[in-house]
Protein backbone atom coordinates (compact mmCIF):
# COMPACT_ATOMS: atom_id res chain seq x y z
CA UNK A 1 0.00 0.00 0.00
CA UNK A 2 3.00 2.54 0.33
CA UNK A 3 3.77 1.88 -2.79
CA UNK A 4 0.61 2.34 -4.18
CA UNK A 5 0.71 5.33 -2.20
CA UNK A 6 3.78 6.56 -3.01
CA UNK A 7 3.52 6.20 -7.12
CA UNK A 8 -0.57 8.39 -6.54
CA UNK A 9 2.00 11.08 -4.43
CA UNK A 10 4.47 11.73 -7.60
CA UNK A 11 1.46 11.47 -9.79
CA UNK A 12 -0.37 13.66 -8.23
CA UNK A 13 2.58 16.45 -7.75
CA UNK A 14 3.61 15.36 -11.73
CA UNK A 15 -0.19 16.40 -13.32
CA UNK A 16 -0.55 19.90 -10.75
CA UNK A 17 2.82 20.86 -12.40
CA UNK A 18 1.20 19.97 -16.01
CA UNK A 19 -1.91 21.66 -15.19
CA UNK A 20 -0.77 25.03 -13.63
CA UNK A 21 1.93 25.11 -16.46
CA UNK A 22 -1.04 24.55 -19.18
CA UNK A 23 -2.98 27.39 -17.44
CA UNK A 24 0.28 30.08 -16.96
CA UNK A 25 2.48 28.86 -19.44
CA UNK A 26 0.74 27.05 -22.50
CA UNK A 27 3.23 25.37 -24.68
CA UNK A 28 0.80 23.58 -26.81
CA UNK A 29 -1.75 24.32 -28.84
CA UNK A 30 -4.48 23.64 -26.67
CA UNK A 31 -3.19 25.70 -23.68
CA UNK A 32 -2.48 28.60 -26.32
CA UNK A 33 -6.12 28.16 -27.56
CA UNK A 34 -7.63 27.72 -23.90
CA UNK A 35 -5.62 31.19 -22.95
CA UNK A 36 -7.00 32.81 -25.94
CA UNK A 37 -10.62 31.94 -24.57
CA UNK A 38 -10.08 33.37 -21.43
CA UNK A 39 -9.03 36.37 -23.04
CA UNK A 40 -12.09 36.61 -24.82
CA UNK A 41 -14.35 35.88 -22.05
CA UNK A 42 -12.49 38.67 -19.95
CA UNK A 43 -13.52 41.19 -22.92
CA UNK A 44 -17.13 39.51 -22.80
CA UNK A 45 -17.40 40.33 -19.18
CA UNK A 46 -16.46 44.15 -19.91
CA UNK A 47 -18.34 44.54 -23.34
CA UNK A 48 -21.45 43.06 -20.88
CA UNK A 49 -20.79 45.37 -18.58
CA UNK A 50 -21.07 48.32 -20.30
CA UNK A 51 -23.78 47.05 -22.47
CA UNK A 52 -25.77 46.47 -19.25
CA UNK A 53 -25.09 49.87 -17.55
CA UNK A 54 -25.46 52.29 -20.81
CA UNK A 55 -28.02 50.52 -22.53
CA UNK A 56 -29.78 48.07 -20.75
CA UNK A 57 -30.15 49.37 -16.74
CA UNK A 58 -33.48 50.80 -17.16
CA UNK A 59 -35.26 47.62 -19.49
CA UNK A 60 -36.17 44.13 -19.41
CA UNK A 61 -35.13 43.47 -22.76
CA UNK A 62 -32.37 41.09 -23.15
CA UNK A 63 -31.66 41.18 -19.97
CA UNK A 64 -32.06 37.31 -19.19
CA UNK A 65 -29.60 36.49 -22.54
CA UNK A 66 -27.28 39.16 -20.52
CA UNK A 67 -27.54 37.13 -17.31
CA UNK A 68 -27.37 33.76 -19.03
CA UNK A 69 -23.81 34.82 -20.88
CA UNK A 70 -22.43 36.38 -17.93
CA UNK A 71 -23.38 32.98 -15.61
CA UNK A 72 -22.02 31.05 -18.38
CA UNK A 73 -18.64 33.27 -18.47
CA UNK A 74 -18.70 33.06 -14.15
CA UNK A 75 -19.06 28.88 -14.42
CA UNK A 76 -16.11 29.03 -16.51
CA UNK A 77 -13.74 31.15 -14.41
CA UNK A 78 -14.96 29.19 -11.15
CA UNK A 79 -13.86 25.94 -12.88
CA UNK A 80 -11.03 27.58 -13.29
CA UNK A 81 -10.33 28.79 -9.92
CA UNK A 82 -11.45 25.67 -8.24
CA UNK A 83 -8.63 23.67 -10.51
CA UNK A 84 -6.26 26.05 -9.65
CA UNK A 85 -6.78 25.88 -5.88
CA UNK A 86 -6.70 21.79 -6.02
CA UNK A 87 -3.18 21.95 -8.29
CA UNK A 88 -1.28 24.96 -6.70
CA UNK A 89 1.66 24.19 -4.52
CA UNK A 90 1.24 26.66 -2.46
CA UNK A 91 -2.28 27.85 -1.71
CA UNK A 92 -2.03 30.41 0.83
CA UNK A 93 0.52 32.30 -1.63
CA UNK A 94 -1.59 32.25 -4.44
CA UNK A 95 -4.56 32.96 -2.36
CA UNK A 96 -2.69 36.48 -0.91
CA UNK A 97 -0.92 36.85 -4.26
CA UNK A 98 -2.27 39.76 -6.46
CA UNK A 99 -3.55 37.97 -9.24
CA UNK A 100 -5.45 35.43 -6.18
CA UNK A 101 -7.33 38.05 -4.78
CA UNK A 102 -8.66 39.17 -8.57
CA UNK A 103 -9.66 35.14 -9.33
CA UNK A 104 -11.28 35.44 -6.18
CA UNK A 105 -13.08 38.74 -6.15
CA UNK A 106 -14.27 37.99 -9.38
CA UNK A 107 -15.79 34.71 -8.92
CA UNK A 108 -16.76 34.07 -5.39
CA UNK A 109 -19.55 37.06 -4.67
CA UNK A 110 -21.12 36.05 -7.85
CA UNK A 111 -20.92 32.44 -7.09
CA UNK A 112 -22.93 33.38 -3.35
CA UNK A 113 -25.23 36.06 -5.32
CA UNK A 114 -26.50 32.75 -7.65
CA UNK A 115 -26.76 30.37 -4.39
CA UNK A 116 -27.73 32.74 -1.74
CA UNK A 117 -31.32 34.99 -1.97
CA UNK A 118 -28.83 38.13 -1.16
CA UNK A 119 -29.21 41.15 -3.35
CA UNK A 120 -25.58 41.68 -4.28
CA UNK A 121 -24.56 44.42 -7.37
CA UNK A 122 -21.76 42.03 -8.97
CA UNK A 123 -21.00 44.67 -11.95
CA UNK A 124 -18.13 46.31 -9.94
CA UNK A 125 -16.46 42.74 -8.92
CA UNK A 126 -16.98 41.66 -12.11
CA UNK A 127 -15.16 44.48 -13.66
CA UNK A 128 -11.85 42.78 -11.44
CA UNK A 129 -11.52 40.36 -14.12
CA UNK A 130 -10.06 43.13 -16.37
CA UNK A 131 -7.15 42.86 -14.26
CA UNK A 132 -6.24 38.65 -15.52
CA UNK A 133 -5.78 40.56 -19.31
CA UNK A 134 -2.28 41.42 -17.96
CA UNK A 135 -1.50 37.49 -17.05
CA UNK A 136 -3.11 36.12 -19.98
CA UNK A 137 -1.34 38.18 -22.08
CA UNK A 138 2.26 38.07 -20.68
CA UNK A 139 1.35 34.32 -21.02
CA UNK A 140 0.54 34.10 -24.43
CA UNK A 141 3.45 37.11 -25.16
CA UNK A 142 6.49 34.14 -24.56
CA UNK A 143 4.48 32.68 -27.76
CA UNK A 144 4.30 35.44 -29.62
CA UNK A 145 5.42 35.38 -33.22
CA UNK A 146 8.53 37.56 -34.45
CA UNK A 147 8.44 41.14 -35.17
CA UNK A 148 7.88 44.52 -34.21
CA UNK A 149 3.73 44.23 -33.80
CA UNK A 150 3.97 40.32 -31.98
CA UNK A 151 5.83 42.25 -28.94
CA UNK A 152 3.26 45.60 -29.21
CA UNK A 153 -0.29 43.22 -29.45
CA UNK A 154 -0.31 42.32 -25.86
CA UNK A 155 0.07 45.95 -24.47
CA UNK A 156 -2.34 47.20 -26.97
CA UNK A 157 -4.84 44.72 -25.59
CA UNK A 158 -4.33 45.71 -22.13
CA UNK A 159 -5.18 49.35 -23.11
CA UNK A 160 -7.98 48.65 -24.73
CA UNK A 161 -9.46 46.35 -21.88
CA UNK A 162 -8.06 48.96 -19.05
CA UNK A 163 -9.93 52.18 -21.30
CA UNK A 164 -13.38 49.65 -21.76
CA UNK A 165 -13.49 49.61 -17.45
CA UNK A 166 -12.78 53.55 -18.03
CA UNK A 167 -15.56 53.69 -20.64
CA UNK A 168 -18.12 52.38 -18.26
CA UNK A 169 -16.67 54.48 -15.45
CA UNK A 170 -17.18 57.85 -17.57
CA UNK A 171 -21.00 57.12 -17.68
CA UNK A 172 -20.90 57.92 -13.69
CA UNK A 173 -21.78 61.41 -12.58
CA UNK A 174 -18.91 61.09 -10.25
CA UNK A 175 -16.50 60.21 -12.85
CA UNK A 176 -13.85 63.49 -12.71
CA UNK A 177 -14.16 65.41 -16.55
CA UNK A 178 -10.05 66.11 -17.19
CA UNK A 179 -9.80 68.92 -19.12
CA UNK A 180 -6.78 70.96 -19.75
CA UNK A 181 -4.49 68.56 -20.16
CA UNK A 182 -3.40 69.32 -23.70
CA UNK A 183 0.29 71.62 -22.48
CA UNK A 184 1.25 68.82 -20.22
CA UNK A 185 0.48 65.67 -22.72
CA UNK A 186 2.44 67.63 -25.56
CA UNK A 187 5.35 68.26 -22.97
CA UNK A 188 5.93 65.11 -22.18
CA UNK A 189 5.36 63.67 -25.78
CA UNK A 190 8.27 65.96 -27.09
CA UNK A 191 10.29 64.80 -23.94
CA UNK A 192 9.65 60.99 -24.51
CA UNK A 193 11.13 61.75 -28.38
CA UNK A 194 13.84 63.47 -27.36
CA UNK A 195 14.67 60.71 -24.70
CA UNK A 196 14.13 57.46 -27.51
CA UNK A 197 15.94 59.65 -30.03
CA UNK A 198 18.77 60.22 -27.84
CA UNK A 199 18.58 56.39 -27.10
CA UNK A 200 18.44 55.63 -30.53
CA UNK A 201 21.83 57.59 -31.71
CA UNK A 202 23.49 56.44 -29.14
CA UNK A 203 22.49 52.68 -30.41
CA UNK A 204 22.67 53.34 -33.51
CA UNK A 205 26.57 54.83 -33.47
CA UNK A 206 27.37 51.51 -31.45
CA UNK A 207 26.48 49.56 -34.13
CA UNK A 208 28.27 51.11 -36.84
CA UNK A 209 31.25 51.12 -34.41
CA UNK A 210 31.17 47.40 -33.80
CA UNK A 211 31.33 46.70 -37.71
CA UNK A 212 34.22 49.37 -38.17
CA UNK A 213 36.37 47.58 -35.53
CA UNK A 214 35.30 44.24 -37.08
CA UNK A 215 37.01 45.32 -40.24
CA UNK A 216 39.54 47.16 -39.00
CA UNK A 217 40.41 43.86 -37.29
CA UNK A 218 39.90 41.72 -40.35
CA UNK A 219 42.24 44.38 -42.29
CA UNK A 220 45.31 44.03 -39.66
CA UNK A 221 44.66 40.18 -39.86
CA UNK A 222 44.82 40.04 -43.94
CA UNK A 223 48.36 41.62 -43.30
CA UNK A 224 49.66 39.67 -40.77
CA UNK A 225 48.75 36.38 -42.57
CA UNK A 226 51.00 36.24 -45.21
CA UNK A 227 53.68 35.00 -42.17
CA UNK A 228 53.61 31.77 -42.54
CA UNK A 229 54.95 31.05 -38.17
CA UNK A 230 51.50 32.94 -37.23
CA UNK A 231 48.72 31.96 -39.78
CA UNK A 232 47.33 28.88 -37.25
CA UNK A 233 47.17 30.70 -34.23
CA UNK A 234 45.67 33.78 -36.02
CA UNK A 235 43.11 31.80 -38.03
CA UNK A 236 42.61 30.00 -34.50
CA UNK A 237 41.83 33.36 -32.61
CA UNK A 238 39.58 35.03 -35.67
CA UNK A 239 37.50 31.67 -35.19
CA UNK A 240 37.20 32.15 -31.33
CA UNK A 241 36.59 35.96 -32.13
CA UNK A 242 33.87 35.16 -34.10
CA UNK A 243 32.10 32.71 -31.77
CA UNK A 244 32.22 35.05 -28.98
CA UNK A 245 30.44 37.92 -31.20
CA UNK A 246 27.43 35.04 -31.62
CA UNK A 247 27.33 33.66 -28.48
CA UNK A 248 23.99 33.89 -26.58
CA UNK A 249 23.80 36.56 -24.09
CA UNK A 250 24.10 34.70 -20.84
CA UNK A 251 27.77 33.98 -20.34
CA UNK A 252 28.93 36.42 -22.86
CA UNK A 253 31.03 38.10 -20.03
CA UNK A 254 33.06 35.13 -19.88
CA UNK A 255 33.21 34.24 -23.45
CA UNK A 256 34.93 37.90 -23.46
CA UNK A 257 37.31 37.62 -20.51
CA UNK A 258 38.70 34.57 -22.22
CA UNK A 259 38.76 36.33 -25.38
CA UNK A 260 41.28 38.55 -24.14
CA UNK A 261 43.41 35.81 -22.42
CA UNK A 262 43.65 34.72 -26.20
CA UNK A 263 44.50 37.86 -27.21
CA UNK A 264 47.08 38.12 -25.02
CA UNK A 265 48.24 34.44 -26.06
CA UNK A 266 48.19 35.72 -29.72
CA UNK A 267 50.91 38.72 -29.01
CA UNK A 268 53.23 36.40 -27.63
CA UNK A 269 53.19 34.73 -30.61
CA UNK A 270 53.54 37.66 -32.62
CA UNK A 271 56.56 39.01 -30.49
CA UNK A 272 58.02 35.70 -30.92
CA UNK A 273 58.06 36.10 -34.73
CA UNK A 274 59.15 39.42 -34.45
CA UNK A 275 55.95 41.16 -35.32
CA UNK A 276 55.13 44.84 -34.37
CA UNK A 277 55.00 48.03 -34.56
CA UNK A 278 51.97 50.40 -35.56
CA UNK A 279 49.85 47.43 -37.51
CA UNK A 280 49.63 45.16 -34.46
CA UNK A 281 49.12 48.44 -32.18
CA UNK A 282 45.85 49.39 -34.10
CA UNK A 283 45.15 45.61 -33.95
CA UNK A 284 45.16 45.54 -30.11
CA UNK A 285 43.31 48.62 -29.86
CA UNK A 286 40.41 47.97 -32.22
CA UNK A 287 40.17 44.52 -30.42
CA UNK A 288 40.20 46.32 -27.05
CA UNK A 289 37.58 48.20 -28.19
CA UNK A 290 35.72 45.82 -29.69
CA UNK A 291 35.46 43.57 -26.67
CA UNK A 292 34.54 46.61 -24.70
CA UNK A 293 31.96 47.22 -27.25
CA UNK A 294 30.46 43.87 -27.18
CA UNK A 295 29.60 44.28 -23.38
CA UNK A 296 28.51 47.76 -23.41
CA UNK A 297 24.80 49.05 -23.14
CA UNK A 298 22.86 52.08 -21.96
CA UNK A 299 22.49 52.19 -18.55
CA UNK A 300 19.55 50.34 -16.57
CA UNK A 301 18.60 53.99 -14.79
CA UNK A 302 18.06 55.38 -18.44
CA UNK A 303 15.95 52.50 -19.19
CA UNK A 304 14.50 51.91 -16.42
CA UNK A 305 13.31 55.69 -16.42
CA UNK A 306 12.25 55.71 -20.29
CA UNK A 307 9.70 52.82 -19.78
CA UNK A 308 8.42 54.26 -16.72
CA UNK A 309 7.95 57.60 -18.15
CA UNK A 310 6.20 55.73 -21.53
CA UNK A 311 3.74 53.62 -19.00
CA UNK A 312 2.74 56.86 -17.15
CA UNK A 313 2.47 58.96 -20.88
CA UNK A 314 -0.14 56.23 -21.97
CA UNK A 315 -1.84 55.88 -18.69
CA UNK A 316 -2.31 59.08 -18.86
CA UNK A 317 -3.62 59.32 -22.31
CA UNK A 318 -6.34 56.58 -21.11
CA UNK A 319 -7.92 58.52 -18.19
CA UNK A 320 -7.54 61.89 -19.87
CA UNK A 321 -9.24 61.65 -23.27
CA UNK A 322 -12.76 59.85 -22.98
CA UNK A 323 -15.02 57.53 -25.16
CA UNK A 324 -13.69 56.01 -28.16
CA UNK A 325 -11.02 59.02 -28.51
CA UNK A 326 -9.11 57.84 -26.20
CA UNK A 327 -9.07 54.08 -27.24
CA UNK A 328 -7.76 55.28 -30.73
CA UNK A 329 -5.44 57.54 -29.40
CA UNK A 330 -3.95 54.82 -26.36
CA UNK A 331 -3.77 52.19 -28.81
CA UNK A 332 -1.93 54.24 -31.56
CA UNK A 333 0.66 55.66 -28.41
CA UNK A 334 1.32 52.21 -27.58
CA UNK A 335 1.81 51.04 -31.15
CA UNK A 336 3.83 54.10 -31.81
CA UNK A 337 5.63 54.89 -28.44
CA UNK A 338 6.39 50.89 -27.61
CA UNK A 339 7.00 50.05 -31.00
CA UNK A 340 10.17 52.47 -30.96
CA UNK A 341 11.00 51.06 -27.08
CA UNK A 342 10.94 48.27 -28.03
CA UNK A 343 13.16 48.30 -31.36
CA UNK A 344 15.52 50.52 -30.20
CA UNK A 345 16.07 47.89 -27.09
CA UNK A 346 16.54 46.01 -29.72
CA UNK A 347 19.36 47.79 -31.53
CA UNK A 348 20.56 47.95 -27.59
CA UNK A 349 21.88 44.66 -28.15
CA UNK A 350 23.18 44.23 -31.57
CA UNK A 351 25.29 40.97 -31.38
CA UNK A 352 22.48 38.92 -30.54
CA UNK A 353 21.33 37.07 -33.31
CA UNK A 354 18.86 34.84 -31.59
CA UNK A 355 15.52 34.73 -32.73
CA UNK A 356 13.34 37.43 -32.77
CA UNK A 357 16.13 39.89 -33.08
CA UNK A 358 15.20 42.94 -35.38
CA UNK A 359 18.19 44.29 -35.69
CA UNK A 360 21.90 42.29 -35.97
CA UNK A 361 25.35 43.54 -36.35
CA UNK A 362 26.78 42.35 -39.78
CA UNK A 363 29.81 40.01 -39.72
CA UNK A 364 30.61 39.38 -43.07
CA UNK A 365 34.37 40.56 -43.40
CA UNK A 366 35.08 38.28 -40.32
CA UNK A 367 32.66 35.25 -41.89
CA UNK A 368 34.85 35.79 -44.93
CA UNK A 369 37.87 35.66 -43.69
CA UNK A 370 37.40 32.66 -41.37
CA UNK A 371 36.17 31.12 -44.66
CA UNK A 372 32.48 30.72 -43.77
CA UNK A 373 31.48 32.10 -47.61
């Protein structure tokens, strides 16, 4: 019986993993396709919403189809929920975690309104669900296809789910009317383009640096070769130069601290066939700089202050301009402001060449040299 017991134990701990991995990080088709219907049942509840309080509060009609969709849409997430609370590792985390107090505020009252004779207004705790759009989304964004417009679509969808809660908000006499804002959303427009353009020079000019030191290096090489002594070890460090230009980003620290012990490996050689003077000088210093280049990026702080300043640009954009002007104009500053974020990160890190990189530095005087064409 322990056994028995034991084998139902790592089954049991083997399917939760499956199960909360299908519902936060699909893989498959299926759990892609199941996310994508959450996502649409999340709109459903909001498009409801607002179809019941502008349209519908003071009729009858429809108003059982309204009820029967949304009951339909709360049996779903409470399936949900319940699965989730069987599977989790750790309930009390998940329970107190952000994300478990939306599942929860979002399902339970309306579960007790449908069991319990209790008058209880659900439309507000309903509106919680808006908040799973960000979760979905960052879970179907790790499946997202390449490109520009794959990184912008989940942020878009936020903003347009955040400004539909907003949209049913407005309809409130309470609801503040911002007006004025015009000076200030201009301001900070023209600062978040100055701040991306300076961003984007300074990626830019790294980029065209890395491929002038590449052939500067490939030029002192296609000198040096014709000495018979050297031509191994050189064509032995160009090859090792090259792979540590491609290699992935985690350990590429390393990849370059050995790169120099091989640099320093190669001038022995050289000074041991009595090579020198101002060729193998620019060598060492384009290769200095080229390592240092490989390395370099802008600083978190300047990052870490551009996103935070786009975030706050768009949020504001949502709450300031009302009804379906401000959907348009949110979704075309998140198209237009992230798009640029996100391809100037891009350009950030030009020596990445993994897929779904927009923008790669170009190697072809050191691919042609090593013979690789």
């Amino acid at each position: 019986m322990a056994g028995y017991a034991r084998a139902l134990a790592v089954f049991l701990k083997k399917m939760s993993s499956q199960i909360i991995d299908f519902l936060d990080s699909p893989k498959t088709k299926l759990g892609k396709l199941f996310s994508v219907f959450l996502l649409i049942l999340i709109y459903l509840t909001v498009v409801l919403v607002i179809v019941q309080e502008r349209f519908f509060e003071n009729y009858l009609i429809y108003k059982y189809e309204i009820n029967l969709v949304e009951n339909l849409i709360l049996f779903v997430f409470f399936i949900e929920l319940i699965v989730r609370l069987f599977f989790v590792k750790n309930r009390l985390k998940y329970i107190f975690s952000f994300y478990g107090m939306v599942d929860i505020l979002a399902v339970v009252p309306g579960i007790f309104a449908l069991i319990l004779p209790i008058p209880l207004d659900s439309t507000w705790l309903r509106i919680f669900r808006i908040f799973r759009i960000t979760r979905v989304l960052k879970m179907l964004g790790k499946n997202q296809g390449n490109g520009i417009i794959g990184k912008i679509v989940p942020y878009a969808a936020i903003a347009v789910g955040y400004k539909g809660v907003l949209v049913i908000f407005e309809g409130y006499g309470w609801w503040p009317k911002i007006e004025n804002m015009n000076i200030a959303i201009s301001v900070v427009g023209f600062s978040l383009a100055v701040l991306l353009s300076a961003k984007l020079n300074v990626t830019n000019s790294r980029i065209f640096q890395i491929e002038d030191a590449v052939c500067r290096i490939v030029g002192s090489m296609r000198d040096m070769q014709s000495i018979e002594t050297i031509r191994p070890a050189m064509f032995r460090w160009s090859h090792l130069l090259y792979e540590a230009l491609v290699h992935p980003k985690e350990g590429k620290d390393e990849v370059v601290d050995q790169m120099r012990n091989e640099t320093d490996l190669l001038e022995e050689k050289l000074e041991a066939n009595n090579i020198g003077g101002p060729n193998t000088a620019g060598f060492h210093r384009d290769v200095s700089f080229l390592l240092h280049k490989i390395l370099a990026k802008t600083p978190a702080v300047y990052d870490g202050f551009l996103r935070i300043i786009i975030t706050i640009y768009i949020m504001v954009l949502i709450f300031a301009i009302p009804g379906i002007g401000g959907l348009i104009m949110a979704v075309l500053m998140v198209y237009v402001l992230g798009g640029m974020y996100f391809l100037v990160e891009d350009m950030d890190d030009p020596l990445s060449y993994e897929e779904g990189s927009f923008i790669d530095v170009r190697l072809d005087a050191l691919e042609f040299f090593n013979g690789k064409k």
